[in-house]
C-alpha atoms as a PDB file:
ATOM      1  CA  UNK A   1       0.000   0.000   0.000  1.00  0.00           C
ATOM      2  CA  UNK A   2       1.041   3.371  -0.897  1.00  0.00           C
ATOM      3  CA  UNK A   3       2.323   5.979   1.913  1.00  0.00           C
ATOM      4  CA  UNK A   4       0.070   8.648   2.419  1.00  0.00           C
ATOM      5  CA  UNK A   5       1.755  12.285   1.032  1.00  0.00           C
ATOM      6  CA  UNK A   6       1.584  14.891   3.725  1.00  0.00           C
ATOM      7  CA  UNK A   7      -0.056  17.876   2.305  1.00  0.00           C
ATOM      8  CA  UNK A   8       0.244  21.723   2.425  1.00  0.00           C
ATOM      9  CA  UNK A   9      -3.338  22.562   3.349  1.00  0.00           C
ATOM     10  CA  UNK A  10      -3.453  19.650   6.039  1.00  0.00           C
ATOM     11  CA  UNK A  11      -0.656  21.021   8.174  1.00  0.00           C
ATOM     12  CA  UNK A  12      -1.922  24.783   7.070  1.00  0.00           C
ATOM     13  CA  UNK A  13      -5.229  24.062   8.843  1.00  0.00           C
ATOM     14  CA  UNK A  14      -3.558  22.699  11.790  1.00  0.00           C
ATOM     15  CA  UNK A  15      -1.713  25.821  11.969  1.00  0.00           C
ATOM     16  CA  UNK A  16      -4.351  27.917  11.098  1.00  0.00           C
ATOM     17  CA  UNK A  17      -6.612  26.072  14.296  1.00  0.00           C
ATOM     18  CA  UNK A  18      -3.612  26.616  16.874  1.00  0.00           C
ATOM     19  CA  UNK A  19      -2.803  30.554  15.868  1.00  0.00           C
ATOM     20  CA  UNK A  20      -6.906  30.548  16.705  1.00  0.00           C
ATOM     21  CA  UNK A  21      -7.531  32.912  13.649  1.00  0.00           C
ATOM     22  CA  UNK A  22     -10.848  34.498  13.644  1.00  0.00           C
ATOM     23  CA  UNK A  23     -13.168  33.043  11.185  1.00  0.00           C
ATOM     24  CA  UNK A  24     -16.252  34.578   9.358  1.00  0.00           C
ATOM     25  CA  UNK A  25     -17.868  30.782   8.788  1.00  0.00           C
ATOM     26  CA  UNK A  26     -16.914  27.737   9.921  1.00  0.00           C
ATOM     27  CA  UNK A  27     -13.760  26.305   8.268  1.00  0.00           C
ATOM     28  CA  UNK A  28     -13.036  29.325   6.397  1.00  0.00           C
ATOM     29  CA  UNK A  29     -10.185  31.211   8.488  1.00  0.00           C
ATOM     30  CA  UNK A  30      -9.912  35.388   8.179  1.00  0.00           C
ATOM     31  CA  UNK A  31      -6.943  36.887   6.859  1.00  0.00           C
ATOM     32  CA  UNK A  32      -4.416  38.005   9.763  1.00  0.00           C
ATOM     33  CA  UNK A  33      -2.021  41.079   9.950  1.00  0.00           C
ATOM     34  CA  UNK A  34       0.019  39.372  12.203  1.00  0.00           C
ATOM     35  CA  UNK A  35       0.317  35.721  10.367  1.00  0.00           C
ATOM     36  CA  UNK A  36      -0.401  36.471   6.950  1.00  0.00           C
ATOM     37  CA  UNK A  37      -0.985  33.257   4.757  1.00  0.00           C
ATOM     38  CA  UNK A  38       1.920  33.929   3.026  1.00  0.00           C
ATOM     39  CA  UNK A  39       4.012  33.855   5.892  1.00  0.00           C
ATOM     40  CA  UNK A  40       2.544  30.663   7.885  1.00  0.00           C
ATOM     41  CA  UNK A  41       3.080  28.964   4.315  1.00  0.00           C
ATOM     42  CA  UNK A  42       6.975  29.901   4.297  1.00  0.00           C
ATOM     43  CA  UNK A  43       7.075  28.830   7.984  1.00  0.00           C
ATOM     44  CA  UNK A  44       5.733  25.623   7.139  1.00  0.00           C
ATOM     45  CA  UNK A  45       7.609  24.635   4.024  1.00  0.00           C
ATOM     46  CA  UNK A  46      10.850  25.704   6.045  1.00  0.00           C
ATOM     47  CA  UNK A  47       9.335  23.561   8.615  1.00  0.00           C
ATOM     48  CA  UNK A  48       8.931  20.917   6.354  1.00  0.00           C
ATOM     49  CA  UNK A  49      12.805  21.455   4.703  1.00  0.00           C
ATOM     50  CA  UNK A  50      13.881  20.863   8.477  1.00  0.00           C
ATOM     51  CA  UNK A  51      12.503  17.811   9.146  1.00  0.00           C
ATOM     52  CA  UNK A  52      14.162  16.248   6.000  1.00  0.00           C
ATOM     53  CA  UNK A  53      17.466  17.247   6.841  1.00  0.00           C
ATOM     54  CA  UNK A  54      17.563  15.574   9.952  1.00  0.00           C
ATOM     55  CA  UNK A  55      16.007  12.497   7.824  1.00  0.00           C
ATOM     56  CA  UNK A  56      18.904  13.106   5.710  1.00  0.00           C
ATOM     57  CA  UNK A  57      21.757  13.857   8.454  1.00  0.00           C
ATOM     58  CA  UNK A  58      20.788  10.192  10.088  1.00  0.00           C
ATOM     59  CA  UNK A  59      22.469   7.347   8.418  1.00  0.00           C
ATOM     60  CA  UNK A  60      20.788   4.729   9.954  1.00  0.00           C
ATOM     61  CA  UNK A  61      17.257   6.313   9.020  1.00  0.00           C
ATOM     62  CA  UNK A  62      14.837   3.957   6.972  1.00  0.00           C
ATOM     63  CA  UNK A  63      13.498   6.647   4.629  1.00  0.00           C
ATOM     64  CA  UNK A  64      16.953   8.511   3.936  1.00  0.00           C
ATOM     65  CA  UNK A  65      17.376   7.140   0.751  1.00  0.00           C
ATOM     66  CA  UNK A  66      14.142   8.280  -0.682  1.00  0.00           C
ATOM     67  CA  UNK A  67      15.905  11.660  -0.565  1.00  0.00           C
ATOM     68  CA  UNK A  68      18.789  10.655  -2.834  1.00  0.00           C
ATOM     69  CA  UNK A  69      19.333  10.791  -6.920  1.00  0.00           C
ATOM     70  CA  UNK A  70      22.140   9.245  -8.890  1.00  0.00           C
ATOM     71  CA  UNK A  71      24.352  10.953 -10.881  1.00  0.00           C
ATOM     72  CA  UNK A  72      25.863   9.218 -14.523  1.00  0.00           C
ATOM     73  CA  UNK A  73      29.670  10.175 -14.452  1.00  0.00           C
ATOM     74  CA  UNK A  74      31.658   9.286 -17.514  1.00  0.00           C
ATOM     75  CA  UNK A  75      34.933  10.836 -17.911  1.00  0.00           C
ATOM     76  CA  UNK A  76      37.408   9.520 -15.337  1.00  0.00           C
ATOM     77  CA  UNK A  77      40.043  11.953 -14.419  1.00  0.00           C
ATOM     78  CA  UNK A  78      38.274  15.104 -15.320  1.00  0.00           C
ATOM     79  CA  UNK A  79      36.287  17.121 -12.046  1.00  0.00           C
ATOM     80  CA  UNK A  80      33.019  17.421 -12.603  1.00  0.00           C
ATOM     81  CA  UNK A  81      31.049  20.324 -10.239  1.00  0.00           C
ATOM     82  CA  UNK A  82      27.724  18.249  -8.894  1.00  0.00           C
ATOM     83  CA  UNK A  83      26.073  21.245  -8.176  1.00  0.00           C
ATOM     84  CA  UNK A  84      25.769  23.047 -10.924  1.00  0.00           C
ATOM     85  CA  UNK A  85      23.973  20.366 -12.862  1.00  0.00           C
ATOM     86  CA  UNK A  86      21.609  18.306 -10.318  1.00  0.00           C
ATOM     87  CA  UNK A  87      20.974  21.026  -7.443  1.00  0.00           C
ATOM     88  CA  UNK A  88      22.966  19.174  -4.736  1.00  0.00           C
ATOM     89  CA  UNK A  89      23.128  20.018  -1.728  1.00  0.00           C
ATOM     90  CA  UNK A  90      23.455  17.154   0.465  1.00  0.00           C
ATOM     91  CA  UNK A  91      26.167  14.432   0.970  1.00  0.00           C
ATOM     92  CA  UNK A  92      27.310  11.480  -1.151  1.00  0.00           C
ATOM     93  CA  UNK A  93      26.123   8.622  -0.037  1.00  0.00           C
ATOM     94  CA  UNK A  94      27.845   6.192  -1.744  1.00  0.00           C
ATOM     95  CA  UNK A  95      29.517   5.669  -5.428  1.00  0.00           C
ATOM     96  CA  UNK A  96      29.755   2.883  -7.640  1.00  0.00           C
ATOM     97  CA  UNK A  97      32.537   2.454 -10.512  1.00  0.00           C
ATOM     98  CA  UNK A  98      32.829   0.421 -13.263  1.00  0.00           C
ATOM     99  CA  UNK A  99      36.791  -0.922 -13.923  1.00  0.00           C
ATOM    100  CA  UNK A 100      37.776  -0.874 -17.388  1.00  0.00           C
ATOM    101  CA  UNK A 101      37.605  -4.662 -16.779  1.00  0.00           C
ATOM    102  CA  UNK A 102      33.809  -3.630 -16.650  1.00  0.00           C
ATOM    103  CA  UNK A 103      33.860  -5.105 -12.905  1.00  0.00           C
ATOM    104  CA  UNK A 104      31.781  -3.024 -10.854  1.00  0.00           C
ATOM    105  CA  UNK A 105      32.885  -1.788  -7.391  1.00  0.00           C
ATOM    106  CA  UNK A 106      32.376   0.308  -4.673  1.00  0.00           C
ATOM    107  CA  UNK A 107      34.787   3.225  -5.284  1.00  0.00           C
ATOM    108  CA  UNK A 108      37.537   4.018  -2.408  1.00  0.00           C
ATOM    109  CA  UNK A 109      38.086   7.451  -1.911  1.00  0.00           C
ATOM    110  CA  UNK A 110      41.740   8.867  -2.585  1.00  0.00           C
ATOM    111  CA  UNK A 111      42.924  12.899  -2.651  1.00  0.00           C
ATOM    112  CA  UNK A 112      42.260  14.335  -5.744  1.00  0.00           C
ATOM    113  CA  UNK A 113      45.807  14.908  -6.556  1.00  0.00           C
ATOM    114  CA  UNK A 114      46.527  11.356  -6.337  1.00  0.00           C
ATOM    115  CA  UNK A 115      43.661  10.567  -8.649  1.00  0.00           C
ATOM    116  CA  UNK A 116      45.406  12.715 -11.391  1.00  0.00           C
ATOM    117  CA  UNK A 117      49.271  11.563 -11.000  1.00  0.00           C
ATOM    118  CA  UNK A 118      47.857   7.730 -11.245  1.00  0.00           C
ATOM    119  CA  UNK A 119      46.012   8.511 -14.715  1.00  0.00           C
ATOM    120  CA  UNK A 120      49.315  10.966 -15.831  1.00  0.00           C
ATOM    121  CA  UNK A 121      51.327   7.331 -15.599  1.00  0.00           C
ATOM    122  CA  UNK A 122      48.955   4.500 -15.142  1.00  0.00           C
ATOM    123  CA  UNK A 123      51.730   2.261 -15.762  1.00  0.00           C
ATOM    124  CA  UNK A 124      54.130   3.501 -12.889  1.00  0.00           C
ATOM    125  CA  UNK A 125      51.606   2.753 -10.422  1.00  0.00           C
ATOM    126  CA  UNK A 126      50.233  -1.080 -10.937  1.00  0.00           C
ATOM    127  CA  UNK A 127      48.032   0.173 -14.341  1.00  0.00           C
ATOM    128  CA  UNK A 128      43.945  -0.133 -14.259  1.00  0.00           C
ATOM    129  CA  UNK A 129      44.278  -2.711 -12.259  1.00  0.00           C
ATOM    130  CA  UNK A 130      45.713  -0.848  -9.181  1.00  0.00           C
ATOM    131  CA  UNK A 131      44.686   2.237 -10.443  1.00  0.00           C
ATOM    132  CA  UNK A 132      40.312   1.735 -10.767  1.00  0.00           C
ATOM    133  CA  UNK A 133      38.403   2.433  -8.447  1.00  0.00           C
ATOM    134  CA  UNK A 134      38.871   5.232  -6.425  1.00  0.00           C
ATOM    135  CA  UNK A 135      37.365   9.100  -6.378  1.00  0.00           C
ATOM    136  CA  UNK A 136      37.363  12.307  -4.151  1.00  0.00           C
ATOM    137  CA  UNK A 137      34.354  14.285  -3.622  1.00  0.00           C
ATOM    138  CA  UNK A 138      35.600  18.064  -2.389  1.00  0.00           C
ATOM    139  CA  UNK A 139      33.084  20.833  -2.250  1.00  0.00           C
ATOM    140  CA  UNK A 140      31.101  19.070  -4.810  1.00  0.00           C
ATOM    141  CA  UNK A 141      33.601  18.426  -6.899  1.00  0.00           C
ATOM    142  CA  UNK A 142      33.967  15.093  -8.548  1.00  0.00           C
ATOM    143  CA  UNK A 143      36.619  13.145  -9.876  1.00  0.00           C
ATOM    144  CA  UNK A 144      37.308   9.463 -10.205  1.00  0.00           C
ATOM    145  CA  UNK A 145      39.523   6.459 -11.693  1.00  0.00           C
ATOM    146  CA  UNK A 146      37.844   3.502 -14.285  1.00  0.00           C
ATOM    147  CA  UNK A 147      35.891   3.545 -17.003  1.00  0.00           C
ATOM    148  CA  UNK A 148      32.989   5.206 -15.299  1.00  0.00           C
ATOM    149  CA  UNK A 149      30.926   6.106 -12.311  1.00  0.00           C
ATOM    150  CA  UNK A 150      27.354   6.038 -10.418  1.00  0.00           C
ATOM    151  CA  UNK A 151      27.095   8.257  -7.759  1.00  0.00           C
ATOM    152  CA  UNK A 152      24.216   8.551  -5.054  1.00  0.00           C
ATOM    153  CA  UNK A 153      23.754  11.581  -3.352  1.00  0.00           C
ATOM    154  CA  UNK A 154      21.291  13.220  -1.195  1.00  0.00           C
ATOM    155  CA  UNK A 155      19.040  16.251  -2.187  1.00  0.00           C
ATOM    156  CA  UNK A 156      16.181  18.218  -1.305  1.00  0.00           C
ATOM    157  CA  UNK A 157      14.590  20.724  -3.401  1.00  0.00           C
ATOM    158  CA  UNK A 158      13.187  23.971  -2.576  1.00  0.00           C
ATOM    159  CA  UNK A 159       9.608  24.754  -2.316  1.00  0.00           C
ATOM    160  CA  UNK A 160       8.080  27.162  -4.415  1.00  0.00           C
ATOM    161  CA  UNK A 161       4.971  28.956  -2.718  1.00  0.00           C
ATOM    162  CA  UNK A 162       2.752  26.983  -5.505  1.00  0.00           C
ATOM    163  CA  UNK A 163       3.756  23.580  -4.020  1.00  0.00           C
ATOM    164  CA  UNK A 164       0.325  22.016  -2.501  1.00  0.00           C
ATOM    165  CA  UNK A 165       2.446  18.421  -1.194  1.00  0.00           C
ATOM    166  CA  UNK A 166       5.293  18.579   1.387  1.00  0.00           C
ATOM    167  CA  UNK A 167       8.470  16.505   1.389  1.00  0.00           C
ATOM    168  CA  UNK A 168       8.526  15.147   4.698  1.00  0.00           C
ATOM    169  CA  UNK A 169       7.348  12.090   5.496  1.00  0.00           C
ATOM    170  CA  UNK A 170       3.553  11.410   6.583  1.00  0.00           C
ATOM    171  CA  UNK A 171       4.214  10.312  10.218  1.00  0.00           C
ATOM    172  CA  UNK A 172       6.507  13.740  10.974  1.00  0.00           C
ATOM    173  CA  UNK A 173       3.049  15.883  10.182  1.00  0.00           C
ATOM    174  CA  UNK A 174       3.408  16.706  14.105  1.00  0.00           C
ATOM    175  CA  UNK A 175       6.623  17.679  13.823  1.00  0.00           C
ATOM    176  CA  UNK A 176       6.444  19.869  11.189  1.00  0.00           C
ATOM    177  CA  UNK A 177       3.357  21.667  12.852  1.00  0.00           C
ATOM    178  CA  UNK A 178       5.477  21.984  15.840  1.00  0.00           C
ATOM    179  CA  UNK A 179       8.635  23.483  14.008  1.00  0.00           C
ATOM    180  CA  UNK A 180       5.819  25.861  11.836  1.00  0.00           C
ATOM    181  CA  UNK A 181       4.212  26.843  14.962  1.00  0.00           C
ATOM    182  CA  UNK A 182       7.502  28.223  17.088  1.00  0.00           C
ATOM    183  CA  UNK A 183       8.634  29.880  13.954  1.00  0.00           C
ATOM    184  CA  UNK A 184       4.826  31.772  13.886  1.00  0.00           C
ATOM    185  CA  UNK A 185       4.545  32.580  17.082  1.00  0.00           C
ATOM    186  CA  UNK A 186       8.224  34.580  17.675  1.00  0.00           C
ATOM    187  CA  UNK A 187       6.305  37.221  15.917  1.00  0.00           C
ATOM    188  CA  UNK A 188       3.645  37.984  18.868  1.00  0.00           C
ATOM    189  CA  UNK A 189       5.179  39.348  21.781  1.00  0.00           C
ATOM    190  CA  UNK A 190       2.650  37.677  23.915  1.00  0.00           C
ATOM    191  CA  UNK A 191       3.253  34.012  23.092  1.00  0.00           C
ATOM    192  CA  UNK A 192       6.537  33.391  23.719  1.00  0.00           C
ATOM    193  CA  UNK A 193       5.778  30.724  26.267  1.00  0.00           C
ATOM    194  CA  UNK A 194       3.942  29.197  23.535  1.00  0.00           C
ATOM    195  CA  UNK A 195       7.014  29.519  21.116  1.00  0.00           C
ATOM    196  CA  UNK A 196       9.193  27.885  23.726  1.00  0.00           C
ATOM    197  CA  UNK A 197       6.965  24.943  24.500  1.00  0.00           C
ATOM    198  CA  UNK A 198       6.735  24.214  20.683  1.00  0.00           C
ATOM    199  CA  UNK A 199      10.383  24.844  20.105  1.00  0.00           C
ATOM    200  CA  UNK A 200      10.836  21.664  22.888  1.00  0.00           C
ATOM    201  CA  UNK A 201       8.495  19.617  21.452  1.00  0.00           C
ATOM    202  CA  UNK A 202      10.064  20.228  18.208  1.00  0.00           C
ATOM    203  CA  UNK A 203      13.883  19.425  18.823  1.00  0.00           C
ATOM    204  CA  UNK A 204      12.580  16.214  21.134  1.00  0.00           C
ATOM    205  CA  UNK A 205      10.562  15.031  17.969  1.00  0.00           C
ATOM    206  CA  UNK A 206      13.934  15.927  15.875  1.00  0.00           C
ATOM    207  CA  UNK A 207      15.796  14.255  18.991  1.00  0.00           C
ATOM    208  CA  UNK A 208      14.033  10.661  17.997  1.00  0.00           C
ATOM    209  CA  UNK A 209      14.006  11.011  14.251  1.00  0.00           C
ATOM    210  CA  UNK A 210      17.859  11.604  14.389  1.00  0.00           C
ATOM    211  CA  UNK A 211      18.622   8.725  16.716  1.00  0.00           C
ATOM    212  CA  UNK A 212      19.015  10.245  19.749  1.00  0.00           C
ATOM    213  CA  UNK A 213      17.060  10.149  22.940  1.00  0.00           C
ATOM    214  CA  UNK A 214      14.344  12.347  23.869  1.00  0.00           C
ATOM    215  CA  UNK A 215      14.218  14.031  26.622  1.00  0.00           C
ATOM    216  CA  UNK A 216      10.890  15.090  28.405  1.00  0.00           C
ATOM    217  CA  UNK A 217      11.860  19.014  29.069  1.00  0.00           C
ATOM    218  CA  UNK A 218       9.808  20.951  31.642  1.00  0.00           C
ATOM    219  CA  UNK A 219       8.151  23.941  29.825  1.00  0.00           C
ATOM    220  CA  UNK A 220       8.728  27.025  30.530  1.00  0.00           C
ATOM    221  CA  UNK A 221       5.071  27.500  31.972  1.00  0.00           C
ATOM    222  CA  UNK A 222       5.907  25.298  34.763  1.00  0.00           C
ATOM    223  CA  UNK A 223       8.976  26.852  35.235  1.00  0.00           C
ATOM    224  CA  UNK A 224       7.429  30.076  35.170  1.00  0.00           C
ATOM    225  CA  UNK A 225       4.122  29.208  37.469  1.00  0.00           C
ATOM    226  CA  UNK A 226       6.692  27.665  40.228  1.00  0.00           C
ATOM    227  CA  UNK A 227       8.879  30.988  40.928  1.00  0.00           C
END
């Protein structure tokens, strides 16, 4: 069964509900001088951008691959700039080569400089087969040894106000409320309680999705009522 996609307008309402925007009918929210729609859509596609990263940042995560491309290399020994073709901004993950004995193998990485002295004199060094199989990956900048290369690297695009689907995962809907919601509410000097509650929620939830363990943090309320 397909995963459900985690939507714009679904987290928007949520949002909408918790800011407790006046409404002329039920349903239908008013527009807000303080959280224009604009606005609450930026926070929650920025919202949304944050919860992938830590997807991304988190080896071990089962979805972190859905977040990768691959990228056709064919030239060995000439850098090629990942970014400027394939928007990356994220990490290699991991990069296959094909030998010139067409074996394929997971490349080795090796300093760039090396990489070019070994195909300057293939033969002083072992030939292809000592010399396959290895590449460097420097600010985005690619280079490798064989006959050619797969690479798979992470990336996450950036939202356009038109987009009506977000990128994070279904089950992280909370979290990207949360995250939308301490972003919204820095702007009214009379919930920043509110902002610091959701701001713990949100790196606990972050916490988890990353690995790590959550920790239950008092909120500031309780803090606040106790003095």
């Amino acid at each position: 069964m397909a995963m459900p996609v985690l939507t714009r307008a679904e987290v928007e309402g949520m949002v909408l509900e918790a800011l407790n925007i006046s409404k002329t009918t039920y349903g239908t929210h008013d527009g807000s001088p303080l959280f224009k729609i604009e606005f609450v859509r930026e926070c929650i596609f920025q919202a949304d951008l944050d919860v992938v990263k830590a997807i991304t940042r988190s080896p071990g995560h089962p979805r972190r691959d859905e977040y990768s491309f691959s990228i056709a290399v064919a030239t060995p020994g000439v850098v090629v700039r990942l970014s400027d073709t394939n928007n990356h901004v994220g990490e290699v993950i991991y990069v296959n080569i094909t030998r010139n004995d067409a074996k394929v193998v997971v490349g080795k990485t090796a300093p760039a400089q090396k990489i070019t002295e070994w195909l300057i004199d293939k033969a002083s060094y072992g030939g292809d087969d000592c010399v396959d199989g290895y590449y460097d990956v420097t600010d985005n900048n690619f280079i490798f040894t064989g006959l050619s290369a797969s690479v798979r690297a992470l990336n996450v695009a950036v939202h356009t106000l038109a987009d009506t689907n977000l990128y994070a995962p279904f089950e992280y809907k909370e979290t990207v409320f949360r995250l939308a919601m301490k972003e919204l509410l820095k702007k009214d000097p009379e919930a920043k309680l509110q902002a610091a509650e959701y701001a713990g929620d949100a790196a606990n939830d972050l916490m988890v999705i990353m690995g790590g363990d959550s920790k239950m943090t008092p909120s500031v309320q309780q803090f606040h009522g106790s003095r």
